[in-house]
Protein backbone atom coordinates (compact mmCIF):
# COMPACT_ATOMS: atom_id res chain seq x y z
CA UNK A 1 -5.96 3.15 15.68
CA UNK A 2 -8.59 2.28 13.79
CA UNK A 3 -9.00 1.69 9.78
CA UNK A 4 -12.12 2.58 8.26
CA UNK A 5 -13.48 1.61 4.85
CA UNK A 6 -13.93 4.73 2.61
CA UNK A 7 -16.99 4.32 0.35
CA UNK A 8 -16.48 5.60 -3.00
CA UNK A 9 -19.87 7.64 -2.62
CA UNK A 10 -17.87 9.47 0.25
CA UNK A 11 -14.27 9.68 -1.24
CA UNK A 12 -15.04 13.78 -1.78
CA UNK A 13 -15.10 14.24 2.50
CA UNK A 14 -11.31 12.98 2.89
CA UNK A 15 -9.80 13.37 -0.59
CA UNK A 16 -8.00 16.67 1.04
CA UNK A 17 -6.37 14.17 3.18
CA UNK A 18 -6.02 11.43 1.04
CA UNK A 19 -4.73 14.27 -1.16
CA UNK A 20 -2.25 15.64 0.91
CA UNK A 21 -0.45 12.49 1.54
CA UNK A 22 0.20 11.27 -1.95
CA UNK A 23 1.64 14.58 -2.50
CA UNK A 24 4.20 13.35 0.28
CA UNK A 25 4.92 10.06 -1.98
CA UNK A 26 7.14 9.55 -4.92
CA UNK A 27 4.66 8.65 -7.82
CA UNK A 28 5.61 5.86 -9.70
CA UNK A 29 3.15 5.71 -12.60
CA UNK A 30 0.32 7.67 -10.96
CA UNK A 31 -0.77 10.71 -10.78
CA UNK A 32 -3.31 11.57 -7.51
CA UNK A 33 -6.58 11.86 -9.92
CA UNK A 34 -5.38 7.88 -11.20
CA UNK A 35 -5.88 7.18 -7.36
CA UNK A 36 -9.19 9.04 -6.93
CA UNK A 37 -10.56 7.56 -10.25
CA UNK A 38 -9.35 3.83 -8.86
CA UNK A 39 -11.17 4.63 -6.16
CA UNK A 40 -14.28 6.03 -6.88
CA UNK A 41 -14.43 3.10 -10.15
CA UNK A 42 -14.48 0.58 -6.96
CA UNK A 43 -11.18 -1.09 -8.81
CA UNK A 44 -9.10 0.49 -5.56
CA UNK A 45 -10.22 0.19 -1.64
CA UNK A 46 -9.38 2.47 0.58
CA UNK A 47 -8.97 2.61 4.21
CA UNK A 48 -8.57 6.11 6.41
CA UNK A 49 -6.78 5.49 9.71
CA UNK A 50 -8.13 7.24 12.63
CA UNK A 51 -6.64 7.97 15.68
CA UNK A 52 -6.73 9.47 18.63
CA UNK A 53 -5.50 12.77 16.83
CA UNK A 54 -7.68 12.06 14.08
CA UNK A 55 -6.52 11.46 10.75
CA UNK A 56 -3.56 8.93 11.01
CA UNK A 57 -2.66 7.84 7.06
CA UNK A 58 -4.44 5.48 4.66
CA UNK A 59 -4.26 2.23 3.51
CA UNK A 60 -5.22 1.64 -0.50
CA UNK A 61 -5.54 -2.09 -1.54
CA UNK A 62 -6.20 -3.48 -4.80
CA UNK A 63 -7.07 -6.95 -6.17
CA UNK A 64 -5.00 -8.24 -8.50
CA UNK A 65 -4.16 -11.98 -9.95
CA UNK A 66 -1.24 -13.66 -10.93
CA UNK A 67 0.27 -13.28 -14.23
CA UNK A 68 -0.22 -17.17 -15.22
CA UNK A 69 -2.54 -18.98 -12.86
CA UNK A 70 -4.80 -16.11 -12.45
CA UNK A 71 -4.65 -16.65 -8.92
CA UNK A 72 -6.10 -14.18 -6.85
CA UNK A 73 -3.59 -11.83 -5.02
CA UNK A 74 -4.07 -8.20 -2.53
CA UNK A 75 -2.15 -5.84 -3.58
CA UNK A 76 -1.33 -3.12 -1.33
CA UNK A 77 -0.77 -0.23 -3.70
CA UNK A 78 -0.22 2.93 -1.64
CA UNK A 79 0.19 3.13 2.32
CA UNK A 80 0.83 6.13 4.23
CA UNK A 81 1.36 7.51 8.16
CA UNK A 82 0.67 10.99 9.21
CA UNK A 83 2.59 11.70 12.72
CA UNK A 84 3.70 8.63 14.35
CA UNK A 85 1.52 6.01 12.37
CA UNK A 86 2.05 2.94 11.24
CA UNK A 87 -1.10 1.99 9.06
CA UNK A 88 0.93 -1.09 8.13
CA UNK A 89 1.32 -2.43 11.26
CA UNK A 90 -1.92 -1.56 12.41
CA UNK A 91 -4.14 -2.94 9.44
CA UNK A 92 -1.99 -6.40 9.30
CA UNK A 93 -5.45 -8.27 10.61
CA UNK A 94 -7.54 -6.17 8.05
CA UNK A 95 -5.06 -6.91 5.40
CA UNK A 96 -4.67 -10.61 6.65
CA UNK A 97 -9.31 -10.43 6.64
CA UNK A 98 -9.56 -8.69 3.31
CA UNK A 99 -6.82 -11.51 1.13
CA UNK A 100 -9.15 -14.39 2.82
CA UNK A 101 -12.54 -12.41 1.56
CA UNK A 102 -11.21 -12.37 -1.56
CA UNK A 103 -9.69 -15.90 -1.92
CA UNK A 104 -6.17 -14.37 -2.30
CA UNK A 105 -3.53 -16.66 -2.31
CA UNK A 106 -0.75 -14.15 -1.21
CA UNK A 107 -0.34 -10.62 -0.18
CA UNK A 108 2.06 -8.12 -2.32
CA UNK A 109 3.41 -4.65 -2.18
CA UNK A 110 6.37 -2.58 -3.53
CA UNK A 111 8.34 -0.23 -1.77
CA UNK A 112 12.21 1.00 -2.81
CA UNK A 113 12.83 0.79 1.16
CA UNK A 114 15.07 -1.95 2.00
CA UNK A 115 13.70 -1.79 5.57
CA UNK A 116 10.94 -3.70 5.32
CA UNK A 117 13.12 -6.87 4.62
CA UNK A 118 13.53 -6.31 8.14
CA UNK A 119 9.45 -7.18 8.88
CA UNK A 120 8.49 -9.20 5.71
CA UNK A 121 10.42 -11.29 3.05
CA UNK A 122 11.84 -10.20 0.00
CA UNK A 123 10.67 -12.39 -3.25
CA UNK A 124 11.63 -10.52 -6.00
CA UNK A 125 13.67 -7.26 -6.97
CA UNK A 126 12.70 -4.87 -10.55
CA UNK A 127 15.53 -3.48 -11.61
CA UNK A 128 15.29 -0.66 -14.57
CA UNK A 129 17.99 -0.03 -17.25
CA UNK A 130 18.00 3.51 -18.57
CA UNK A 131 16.99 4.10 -22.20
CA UNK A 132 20.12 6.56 -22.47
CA UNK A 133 22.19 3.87 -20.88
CA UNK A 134 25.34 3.40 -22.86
CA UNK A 135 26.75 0.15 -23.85
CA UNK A 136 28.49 -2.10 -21.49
């Protein structure tokens, strides 16, 4: 499988796609013109997987920094596998490529899936308390 960088000039030829696939996601704080505009801005990268079937998922990385030291950190915001892919998996040297291009210091991503403690580490847990919530 291979990942190919989407240039934002071209983003219109695989939105449909692209589209189709964050309809398949749970949106945190997006909606799918937030990841088009991200996109086309530049401020988002994103990656169409290709197989031998053709269209196999994307991969859509953002650089971030951290909070204090400004350090510079990838961000994988939004990943996803159409059929048997596992864009993950098979961008690791990309995503490995693209942190040392940009002088990251560490790679990040969020997912509620406790699974992937299974392949990476988990650092840190969010953990939301309902505004309706009643007193304890």
């Amino acid at each position: 499988m291979d990942l190919l960088l989407t240039h934002p000039d071209s983003l219109r030829s695989v939105w449909t796609d692209v589209r189709a696939g964050l309809e398949q996601m749970p949106a945190e704080d997006w909606i799918a013109e937030d990841v088009y505009h991200a996109i086309k801005t530049g401020d988002a990268a994103l990656h169409i997987a290709v197989g031998d079937a053709g269209f196999a998922g994307f991969l859509i990385m953002l650089k971030r920094q951290t909070e204090f030291t400004k350090q510079p950190t990838l961000h994988i915001w939004l990943a996803y596998n159409h059929g048997g892919a596992d864009v993950i998996a098979a961008g690791e040297s990309l995503i490995k490529q693209t942190a040392a291009n940009i002088g990251a210091t560490k790679i990040t991503f969020g997912s509620p899936r406790l699974g992937w403690a299974k392949r990476y580490p988990l650092v840190t847990a969010t953990y939301e308390i309902p505004k309706n919530m009643e007193a304890i």
